[in-house]
N, C-alpha and C. Protein backbone atom coordinates (compact mmCIF):
# COMPACT_ATOMS: atom_id res chain seq x y z
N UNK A 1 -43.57 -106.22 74.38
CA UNK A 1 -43.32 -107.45 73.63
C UNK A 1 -42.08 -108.16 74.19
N UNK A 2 -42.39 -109.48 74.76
CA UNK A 2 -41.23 -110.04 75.10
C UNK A 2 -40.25 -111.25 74.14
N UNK A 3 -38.96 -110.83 74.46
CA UNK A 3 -37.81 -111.27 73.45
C UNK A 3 -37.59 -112.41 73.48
N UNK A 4 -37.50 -113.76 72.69
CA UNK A 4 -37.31 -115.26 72.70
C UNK A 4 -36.55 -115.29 72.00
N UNK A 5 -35.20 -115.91 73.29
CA UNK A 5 -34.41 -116.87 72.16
C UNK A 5 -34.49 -118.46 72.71
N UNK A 6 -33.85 -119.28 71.50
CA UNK A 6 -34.62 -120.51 71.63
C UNK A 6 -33.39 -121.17 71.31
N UNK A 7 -32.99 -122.43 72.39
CA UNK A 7 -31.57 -122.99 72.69
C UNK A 7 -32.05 -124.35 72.17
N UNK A 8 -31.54 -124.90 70.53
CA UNK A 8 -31.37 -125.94 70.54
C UNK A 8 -30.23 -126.84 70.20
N UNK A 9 -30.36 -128.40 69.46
CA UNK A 9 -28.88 -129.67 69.50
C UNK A 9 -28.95 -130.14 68.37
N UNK A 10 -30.72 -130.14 67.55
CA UNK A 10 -31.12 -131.20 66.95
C UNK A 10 -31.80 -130.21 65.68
N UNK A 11 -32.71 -131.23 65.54
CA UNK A 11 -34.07 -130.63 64.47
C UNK A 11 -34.63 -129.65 64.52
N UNK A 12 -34.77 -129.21 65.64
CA UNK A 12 -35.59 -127.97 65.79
C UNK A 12 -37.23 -128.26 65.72
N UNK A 13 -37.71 -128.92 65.67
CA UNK A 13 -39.05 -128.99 65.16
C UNK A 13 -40.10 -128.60 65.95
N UNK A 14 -39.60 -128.65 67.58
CA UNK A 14 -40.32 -127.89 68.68
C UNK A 14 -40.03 -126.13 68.51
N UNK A 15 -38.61 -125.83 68.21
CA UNK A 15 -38.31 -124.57 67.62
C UNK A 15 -39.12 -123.52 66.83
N UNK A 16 -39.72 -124.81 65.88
CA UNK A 16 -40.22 -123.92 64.74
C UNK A 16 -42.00 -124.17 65.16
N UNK A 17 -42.18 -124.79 66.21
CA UNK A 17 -43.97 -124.98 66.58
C UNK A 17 -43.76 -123.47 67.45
N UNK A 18 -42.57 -123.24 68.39
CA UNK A 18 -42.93 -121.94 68.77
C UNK A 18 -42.64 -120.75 67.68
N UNK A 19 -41.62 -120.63 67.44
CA UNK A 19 -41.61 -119.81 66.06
C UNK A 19 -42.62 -118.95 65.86
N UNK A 20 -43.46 -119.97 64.89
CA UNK A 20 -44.58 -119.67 63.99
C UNK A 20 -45.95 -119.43 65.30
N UNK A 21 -45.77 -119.74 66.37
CA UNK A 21 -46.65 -119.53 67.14
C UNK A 21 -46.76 -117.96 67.38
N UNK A 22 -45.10 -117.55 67.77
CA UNK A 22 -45.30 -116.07 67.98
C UNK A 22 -45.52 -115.06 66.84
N UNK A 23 -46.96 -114.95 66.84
CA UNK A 23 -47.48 -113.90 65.71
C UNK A 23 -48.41 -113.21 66.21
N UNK A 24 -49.03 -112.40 65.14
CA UNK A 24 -50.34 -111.46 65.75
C UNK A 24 -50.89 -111.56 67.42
N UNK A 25 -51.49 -111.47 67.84
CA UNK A 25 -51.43 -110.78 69.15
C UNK A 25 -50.53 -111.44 70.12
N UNK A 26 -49.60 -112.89 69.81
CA UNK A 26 -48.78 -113.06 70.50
C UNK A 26 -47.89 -112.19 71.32
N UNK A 27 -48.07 -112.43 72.88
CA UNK A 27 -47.30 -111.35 73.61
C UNK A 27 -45.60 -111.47 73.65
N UNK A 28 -45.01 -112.64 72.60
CA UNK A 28 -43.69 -112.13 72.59
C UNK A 28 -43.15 -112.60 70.85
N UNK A 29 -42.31 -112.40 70.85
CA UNK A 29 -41.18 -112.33 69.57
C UNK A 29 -40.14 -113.35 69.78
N UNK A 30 -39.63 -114.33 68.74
CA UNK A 30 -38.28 -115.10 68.74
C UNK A 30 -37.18 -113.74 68.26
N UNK A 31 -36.29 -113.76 69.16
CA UNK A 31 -35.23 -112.87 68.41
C UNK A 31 -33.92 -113.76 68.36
N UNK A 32 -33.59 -114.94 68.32
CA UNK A 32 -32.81 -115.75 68.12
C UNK A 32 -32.84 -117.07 68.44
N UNK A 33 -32.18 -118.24 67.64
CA UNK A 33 -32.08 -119.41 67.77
C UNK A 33 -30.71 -120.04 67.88
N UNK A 34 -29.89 -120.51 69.37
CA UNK A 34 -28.64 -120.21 69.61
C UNK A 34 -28.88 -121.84 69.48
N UNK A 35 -27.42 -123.00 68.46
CA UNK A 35 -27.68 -124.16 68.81
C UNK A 35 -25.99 -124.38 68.94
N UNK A 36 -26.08 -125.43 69.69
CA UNK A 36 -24.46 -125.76 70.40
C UNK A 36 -23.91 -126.83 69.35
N UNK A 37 -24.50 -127.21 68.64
CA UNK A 37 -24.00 -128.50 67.26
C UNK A 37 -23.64 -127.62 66.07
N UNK A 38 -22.57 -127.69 65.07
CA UNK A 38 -22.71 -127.37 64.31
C UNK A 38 -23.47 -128.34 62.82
N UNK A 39 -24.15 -127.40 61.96
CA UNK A 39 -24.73 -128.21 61.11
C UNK A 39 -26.37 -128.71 62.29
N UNK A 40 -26.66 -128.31 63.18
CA UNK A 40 -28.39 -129.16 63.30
C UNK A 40 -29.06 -128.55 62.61
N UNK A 41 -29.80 -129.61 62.46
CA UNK A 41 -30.90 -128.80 61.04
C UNK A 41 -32.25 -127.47 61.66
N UNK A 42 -32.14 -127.75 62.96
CA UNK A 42 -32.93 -126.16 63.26
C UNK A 42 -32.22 -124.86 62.94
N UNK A 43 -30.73 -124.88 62.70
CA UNK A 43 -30.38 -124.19 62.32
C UNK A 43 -30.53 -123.21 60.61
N UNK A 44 -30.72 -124.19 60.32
CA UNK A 44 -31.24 -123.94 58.44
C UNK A 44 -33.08 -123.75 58.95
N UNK A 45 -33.67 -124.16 59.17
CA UNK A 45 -35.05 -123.70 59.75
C UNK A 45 -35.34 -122.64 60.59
N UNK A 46 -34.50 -121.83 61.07
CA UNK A 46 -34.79 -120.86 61.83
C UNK A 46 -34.50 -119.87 60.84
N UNK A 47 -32.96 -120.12 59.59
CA UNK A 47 -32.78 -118.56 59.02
C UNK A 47 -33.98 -118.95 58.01
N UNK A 48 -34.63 -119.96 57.66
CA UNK A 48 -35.79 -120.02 56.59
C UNK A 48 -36.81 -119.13 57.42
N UNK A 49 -36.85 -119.30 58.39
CA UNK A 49 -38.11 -118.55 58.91
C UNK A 49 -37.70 -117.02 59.47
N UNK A 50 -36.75 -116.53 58.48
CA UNK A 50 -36.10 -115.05 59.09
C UNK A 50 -35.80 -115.04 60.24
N UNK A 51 -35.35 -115.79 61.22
CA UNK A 51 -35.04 -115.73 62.75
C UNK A 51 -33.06 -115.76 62.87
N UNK A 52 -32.42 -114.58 63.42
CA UNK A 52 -31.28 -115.11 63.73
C UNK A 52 -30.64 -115.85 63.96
N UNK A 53 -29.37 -116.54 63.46
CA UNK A 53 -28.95 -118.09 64.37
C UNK A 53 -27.54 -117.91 64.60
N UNK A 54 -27.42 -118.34 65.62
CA UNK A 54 -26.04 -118.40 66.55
C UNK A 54 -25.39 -119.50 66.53
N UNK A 55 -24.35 -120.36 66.64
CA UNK A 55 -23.39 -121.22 67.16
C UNK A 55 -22.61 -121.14 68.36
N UNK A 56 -22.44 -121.99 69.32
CA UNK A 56 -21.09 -122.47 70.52
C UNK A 56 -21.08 -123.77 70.05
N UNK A 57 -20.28 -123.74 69.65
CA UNK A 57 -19.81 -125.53 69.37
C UNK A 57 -19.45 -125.98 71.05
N UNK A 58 -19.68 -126.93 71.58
CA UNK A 58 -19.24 -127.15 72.87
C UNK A 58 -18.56 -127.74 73.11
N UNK A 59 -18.20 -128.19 72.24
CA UNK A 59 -16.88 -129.35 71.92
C UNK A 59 -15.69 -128.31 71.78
N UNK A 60 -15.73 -126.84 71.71
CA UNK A 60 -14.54 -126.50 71.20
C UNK A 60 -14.02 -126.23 73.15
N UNK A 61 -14.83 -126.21 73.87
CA UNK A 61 -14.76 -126.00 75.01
C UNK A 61 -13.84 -127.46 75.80
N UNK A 62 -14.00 -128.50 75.66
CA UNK A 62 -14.28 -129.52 76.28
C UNK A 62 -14.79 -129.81 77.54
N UNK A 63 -13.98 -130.47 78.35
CA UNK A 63 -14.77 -129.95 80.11
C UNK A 63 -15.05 -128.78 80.46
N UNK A 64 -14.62 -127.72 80.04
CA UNK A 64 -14.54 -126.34 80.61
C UNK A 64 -15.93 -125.97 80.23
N UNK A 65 -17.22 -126.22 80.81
CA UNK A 65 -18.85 -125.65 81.15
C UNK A 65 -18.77 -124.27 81.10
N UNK A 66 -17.93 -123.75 82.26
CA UNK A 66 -18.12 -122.30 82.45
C UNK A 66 -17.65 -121.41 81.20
N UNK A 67 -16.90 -122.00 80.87
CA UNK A 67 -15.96 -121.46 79.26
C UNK A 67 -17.33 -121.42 78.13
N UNK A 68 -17.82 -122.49 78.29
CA UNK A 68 -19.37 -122.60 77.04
C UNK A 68 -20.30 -121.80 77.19
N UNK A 69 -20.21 -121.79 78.65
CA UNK A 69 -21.51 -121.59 79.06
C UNK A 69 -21.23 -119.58 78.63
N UNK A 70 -20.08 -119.09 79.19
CA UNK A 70 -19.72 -117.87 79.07
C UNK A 70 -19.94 -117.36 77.38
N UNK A 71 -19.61 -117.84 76.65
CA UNK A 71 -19.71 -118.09 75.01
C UNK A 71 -21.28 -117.64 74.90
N UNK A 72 -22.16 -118.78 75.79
CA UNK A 72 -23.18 -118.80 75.18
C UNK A 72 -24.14 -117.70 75.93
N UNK A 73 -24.09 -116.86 76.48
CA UNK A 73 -24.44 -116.00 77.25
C UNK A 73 -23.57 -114.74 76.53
N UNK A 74 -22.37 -114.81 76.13
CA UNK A 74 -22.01 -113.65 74.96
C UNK A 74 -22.88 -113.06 73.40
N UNK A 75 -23.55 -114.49 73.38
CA UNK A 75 -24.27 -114.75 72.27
C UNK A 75 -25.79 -114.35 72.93
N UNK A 76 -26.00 -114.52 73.90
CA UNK A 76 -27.68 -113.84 74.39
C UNK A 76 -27.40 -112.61 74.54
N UNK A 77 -26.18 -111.99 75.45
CA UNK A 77 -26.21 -110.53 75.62
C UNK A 77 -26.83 -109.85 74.59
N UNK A 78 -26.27 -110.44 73.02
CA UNK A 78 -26.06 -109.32 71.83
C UNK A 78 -27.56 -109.37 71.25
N UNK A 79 -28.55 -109.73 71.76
CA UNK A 79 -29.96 -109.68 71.51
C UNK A 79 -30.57 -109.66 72.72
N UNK A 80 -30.19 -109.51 74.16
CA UNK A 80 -31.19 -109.42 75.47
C UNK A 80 -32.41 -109.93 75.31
N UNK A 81 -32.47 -111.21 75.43
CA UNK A 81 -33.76 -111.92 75.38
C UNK A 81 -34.07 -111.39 76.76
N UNK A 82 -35.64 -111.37 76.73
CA UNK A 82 -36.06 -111.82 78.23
C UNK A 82 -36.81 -113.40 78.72
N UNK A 83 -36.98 -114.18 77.83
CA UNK A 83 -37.37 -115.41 77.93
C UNK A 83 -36.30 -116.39 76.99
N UNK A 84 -35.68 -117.71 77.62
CA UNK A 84 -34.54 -118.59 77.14
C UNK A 84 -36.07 -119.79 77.20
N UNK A 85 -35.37 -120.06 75.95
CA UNK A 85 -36.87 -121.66 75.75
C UNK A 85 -35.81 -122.48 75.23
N UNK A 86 -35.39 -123.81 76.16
CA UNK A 86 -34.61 -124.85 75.59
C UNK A 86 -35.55 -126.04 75.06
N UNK A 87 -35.21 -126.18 73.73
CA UNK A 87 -36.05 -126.72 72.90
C UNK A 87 -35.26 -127.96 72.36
N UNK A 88 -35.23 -128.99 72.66
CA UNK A 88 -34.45 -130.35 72.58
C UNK A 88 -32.78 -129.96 72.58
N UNK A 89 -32.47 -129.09 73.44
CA UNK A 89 -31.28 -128.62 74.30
C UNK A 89 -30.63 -129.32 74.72
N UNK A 90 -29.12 -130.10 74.87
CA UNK A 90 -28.97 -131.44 75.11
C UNK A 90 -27.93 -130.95 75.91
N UNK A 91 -28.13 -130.08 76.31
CA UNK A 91 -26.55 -129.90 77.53
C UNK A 91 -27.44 -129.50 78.97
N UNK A 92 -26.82 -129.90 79.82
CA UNK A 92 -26.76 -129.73 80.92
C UNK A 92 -26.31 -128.16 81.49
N UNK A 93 -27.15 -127.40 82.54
CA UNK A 93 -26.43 -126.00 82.08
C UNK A 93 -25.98 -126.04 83.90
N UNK A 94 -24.89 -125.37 84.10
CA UNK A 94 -24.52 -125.10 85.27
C UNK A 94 -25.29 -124.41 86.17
N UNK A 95 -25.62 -124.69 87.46
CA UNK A 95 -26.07 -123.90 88.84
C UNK A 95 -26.01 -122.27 88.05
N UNK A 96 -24.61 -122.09 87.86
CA UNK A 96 -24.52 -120.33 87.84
C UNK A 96 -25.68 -119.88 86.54
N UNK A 97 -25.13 -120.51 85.64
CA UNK A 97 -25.87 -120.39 84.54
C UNK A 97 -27.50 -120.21 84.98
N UNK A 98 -28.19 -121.37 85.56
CA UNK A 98 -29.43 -121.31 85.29
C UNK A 98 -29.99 -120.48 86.48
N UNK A 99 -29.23 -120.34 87.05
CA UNK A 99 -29.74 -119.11 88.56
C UNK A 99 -29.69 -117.72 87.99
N UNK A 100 -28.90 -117.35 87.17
CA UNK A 100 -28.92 -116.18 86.22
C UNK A 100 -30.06 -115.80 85.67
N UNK A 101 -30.45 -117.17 84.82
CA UNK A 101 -31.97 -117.22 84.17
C UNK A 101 -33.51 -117.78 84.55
N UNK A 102 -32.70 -117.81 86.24
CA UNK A 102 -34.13 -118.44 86.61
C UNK A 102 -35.42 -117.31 86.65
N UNK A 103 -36.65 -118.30 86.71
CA UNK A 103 -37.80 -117.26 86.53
C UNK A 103 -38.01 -116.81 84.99
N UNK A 104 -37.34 -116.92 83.73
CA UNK A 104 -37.30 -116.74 82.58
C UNK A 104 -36.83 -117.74 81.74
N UNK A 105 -36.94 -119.21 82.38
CA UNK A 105 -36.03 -120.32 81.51
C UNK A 105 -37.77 -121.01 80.94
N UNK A 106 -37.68 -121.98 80.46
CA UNK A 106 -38.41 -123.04 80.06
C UNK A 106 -38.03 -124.16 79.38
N UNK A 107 -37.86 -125.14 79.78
CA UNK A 107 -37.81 -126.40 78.84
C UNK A 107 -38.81 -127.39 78.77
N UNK A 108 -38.98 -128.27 77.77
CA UNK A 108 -40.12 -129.09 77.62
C UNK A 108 -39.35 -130.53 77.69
N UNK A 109 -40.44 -131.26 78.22
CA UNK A 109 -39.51 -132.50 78.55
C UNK A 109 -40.32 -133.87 78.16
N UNK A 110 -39.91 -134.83 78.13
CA UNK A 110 -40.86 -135.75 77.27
C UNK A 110 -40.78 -136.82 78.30
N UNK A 111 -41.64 -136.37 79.44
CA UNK A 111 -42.42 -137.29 80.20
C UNK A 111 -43.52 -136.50 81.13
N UNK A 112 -44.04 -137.46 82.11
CA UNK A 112 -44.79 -136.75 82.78
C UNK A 112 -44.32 -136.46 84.20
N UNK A 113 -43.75 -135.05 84.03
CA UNK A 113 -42.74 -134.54 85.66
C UNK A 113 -43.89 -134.65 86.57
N UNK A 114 -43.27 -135.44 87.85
CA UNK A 114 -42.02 -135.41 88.15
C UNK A 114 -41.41 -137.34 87.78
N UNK A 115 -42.18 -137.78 87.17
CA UNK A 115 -41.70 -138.78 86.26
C UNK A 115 -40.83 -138.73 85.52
N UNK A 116 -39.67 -139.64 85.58
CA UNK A 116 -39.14 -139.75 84.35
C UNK A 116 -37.85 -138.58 83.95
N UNK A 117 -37.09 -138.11 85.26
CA UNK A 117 -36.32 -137.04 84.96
C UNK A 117 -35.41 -137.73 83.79
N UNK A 118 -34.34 -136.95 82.90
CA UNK A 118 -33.21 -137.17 82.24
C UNK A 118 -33.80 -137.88 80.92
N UNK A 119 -32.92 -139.00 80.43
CA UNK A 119 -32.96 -139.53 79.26
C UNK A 119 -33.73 -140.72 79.50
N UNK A 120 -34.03 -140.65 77.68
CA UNK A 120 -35.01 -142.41 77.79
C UNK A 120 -36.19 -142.90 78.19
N UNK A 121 -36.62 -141.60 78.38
CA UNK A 121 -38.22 -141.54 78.90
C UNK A 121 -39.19 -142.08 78.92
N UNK A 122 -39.44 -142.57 77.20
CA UNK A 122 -40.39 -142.82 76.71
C UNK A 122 -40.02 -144.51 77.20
N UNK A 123 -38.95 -145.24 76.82
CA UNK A 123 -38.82 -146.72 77.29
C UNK A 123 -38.83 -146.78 78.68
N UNK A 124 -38.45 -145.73 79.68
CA UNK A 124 -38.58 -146.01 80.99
C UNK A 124 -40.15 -146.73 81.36
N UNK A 125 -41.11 -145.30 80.68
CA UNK A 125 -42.48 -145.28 80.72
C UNK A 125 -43.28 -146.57 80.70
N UNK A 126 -42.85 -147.33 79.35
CA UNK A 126 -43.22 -148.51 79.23
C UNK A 126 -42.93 -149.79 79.68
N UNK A 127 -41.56 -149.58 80.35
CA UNK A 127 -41.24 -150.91 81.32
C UNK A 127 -41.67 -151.03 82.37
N UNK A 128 -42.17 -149.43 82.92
CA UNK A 128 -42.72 -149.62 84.39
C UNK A 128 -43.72 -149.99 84.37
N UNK A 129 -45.30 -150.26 82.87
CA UNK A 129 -46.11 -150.44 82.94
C UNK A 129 -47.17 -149.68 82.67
N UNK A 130 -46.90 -148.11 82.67
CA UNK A 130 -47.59 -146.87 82.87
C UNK A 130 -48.71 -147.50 81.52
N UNK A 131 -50.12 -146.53 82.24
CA UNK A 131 -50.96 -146.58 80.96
C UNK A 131 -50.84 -145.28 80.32
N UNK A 132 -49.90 -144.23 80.72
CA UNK A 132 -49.96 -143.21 80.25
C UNK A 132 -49.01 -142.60 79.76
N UNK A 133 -48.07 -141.62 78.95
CA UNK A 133 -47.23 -140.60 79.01
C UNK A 133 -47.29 -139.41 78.40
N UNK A 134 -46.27 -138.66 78.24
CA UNK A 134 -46.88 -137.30 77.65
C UNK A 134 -45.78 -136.43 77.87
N UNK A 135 -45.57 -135.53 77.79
CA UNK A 135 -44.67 -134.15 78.18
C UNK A 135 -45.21 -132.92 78.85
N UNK A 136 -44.11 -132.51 79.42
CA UNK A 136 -44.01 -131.55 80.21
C UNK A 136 -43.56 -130.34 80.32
N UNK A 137 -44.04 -128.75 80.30
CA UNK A 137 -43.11 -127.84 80.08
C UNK A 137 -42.81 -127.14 81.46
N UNK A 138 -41.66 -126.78 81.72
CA UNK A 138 -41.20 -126.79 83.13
C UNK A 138 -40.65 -125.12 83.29
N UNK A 139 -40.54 -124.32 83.84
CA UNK A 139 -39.15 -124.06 84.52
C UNK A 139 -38.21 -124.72 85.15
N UNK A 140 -37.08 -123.60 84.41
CA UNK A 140 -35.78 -124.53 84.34
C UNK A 140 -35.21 -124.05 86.07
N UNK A 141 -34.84 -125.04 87.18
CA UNK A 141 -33.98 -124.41 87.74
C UNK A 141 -32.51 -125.13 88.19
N UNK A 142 -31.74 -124.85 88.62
CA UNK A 142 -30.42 -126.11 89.22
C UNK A 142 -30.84 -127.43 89.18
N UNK A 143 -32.03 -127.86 89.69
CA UNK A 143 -32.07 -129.50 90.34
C UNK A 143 -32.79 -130.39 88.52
N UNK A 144 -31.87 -130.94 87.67
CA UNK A 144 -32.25 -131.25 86.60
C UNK A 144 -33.96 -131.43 86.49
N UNK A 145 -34.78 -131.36 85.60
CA UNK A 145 -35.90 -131.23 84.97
C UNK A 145 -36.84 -131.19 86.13
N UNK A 146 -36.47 -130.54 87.36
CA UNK A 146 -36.54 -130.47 88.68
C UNK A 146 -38.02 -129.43 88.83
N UNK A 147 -37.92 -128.18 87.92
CA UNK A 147 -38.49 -126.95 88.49
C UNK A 147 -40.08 -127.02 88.00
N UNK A 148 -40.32 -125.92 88.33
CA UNK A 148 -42.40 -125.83 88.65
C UNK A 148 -42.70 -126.59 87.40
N UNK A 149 -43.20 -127.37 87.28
CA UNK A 149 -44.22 -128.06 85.67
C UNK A 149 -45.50 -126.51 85.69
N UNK A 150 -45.68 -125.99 84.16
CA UNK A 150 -46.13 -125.12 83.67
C UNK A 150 -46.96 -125.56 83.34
N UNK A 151 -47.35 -127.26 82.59
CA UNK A 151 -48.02 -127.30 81.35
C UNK A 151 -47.72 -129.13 81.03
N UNK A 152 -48.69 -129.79 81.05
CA UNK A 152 -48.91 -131.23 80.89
C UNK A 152 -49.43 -131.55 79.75
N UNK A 153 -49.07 -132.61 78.96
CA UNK A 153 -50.25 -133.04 77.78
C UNK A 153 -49.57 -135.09 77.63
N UNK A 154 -50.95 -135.53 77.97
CA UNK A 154 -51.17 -137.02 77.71
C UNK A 154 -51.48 -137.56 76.75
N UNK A 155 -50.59 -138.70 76.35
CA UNK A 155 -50.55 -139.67 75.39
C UNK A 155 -51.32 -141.08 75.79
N UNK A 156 -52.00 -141.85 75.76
CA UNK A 156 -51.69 -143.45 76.24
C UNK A 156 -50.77 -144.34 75.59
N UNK A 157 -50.48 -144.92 77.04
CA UNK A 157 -49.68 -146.21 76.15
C UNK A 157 -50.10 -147.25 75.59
N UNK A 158 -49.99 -147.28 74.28
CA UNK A 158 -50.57 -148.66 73.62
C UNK A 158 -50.00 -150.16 74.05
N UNK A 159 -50.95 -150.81 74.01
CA UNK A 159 -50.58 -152.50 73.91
C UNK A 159 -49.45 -152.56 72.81
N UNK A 160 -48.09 -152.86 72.83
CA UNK A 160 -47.03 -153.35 71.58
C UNK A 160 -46.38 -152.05 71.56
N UNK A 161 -46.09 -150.87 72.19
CA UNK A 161 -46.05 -149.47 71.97
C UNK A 161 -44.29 -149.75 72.03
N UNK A 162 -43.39 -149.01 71.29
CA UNK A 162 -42.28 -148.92 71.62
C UNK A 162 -41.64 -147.56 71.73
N UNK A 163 -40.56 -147.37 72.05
CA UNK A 163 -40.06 -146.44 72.24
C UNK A 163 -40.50 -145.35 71.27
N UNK A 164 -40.08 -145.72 70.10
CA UNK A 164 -40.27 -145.11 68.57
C UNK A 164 -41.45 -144.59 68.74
N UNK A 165 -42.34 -145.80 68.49
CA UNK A 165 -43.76 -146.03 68.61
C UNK A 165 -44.36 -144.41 69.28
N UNK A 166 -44.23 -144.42 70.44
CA UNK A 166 -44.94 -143.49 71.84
C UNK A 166 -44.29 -142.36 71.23
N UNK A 167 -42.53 -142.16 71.31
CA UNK A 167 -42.41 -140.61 70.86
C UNK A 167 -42.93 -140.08 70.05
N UNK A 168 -43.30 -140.77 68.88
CA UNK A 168 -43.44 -140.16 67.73
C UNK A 168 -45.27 -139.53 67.35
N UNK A 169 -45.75 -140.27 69.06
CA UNK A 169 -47.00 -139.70 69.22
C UNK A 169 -46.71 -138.61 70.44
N UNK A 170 -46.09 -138.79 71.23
CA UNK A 170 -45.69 -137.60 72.26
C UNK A 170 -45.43 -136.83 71.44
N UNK A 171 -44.84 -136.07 70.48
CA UNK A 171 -44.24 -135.29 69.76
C UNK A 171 -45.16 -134.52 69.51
N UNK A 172 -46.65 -134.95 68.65
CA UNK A 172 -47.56 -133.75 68.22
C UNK A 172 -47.74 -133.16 69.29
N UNK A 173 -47.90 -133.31 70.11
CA UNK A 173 -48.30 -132.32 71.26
C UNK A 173 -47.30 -132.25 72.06
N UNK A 174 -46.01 -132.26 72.39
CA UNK A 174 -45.23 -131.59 72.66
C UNK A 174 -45.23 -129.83 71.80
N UNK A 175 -45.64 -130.44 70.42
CA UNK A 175 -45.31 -128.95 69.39
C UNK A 175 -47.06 -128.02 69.62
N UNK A 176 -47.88 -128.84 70.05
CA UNK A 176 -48.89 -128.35 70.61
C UNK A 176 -49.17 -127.49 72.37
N UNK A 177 -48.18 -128.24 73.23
CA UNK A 177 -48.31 -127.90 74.41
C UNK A 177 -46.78 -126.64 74.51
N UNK A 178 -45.78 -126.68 74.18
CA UNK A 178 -44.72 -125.86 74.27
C UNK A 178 -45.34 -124.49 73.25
N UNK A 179 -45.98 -124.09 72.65
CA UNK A 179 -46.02 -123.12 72.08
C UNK A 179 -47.57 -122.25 73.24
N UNK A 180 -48.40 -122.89 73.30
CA UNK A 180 -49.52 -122.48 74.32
C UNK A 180 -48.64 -122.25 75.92
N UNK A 181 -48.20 -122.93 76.42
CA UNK A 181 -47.39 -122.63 77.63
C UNK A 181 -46.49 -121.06 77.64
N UNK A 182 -46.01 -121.13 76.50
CA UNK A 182 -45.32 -119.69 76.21
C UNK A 182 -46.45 -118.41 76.14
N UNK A 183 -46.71 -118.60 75.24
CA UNK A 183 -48.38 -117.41 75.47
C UNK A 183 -48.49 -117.33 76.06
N UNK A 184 -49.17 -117.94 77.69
CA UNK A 184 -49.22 -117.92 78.19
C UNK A 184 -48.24 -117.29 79.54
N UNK A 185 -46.98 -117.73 79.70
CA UNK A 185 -45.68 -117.24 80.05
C UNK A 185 -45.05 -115.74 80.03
N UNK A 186 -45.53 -115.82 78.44
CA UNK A 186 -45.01 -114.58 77.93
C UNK A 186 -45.91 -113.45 78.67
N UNK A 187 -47.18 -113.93 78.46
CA UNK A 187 -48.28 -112.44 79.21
C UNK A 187 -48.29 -112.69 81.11
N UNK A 188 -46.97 -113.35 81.32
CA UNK A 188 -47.59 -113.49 82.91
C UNK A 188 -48.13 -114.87 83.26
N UNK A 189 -48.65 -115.55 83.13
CA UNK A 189 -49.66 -116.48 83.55
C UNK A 189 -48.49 -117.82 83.75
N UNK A 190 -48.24 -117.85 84.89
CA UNK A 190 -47.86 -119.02 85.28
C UNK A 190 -48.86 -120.58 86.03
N UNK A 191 -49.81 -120.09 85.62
CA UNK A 191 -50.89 -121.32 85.75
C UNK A 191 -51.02 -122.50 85.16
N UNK A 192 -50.50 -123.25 85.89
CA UNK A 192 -49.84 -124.72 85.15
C UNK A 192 -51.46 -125.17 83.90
N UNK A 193 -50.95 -125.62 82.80
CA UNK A 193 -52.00 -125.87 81.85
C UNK A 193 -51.69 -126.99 81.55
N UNK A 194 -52.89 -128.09 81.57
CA UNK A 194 -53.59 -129.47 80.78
C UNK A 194 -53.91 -129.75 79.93
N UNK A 195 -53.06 -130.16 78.94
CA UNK A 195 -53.85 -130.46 77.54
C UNK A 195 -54.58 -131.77 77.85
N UNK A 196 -55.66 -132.27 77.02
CA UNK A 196 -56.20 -133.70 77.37
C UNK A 196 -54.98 -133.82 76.50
């Protein structure tokens, strides 16, 4: 059975689609939910769902990355995950950091890689014209939202669509495509998967 902890900033709401995913014959377990904000509300949603929760405030760090980053890797030791799932994760993690965890990272990203790296996705999407968008679940490695795409799922773009508009339809299936990608992950299978 493999160990998940799950790095989030915000809501959690991708958090808790994997969560509840890992059950009955699921090949792994959440054993913690580490978030760098104090007060995000995945934090109150993870101890509702009996799951451990951690804090690094990163602010107590300021520039000092390696200082956070060390914190937050004090905080994985004490549960040895073998799979890190950054789940609306809003920091940037250092070379050292993610070379540590490469081959065992995952993040989901809300465009269609190799489209659309970083922030703002969804308005990029629509200024360029696209008839399409969607998210992406990746391995994580050094080169930002850079590494192998695992796992695709498409939205269209509507006529009048706005930012709001599109995320808030990217979203169901973000919580649809990040929990199947892991199953998958978890038993081995790195075979990139298509949701329509």
């Amino acid at each position: 059975m493999k160990r998940v902890a799950i790095l989030i900033s915000g809501s959690g709401s991708n958090m808790v689609a994997l969560a509840e995913s890992m059950v009955g014959d699921h090949p792994a377990r959440p054993v913690l939910v580490l978030s760098n904000v104090p007060g995000a509300g995945g934090l109150a949603k993870a101890e509702a769902l009996g799951i451990p929760t951690a804090l690094v405030d990163h602010k107590r760090f300021g520039k000092d990355r390696a200082a956070f980053e060390a914190a937050l890797q004090a905080e994985l030791d004490k549960v040895q995950p073998d799979i890190l799932c950054l789940a609306g994760f809003m920091r940037v993690l250092t070379e050292g950091f993610v070379s540590f965890w490469e081959g065992r990272m995952l993040n989901i990203h809300p465009s269609l890689l190799p489209k659309y790296r970083g922030l703002n996705t969804h308005a990029r999407a629509i200024e360029a014209g696209d008839a399409e968008a969607g998210c992406s679940v990746h391995e994580v490695t050094a080169e930002l939202d850079g590494g192998p795409v695992l796992g695709q799922a498409r939205v269209p773009i509507l006529q009048g669509d706005t930012a709001d508009t599109l995320a808030a339809r990217v979203l169901p299936m973000e919580h649809r495509l990040y929990p199947a990608v892991l199953r998958r992950y978890a038993a081995g299978d790195r075979t990139p998967l298509h949701l329509p």
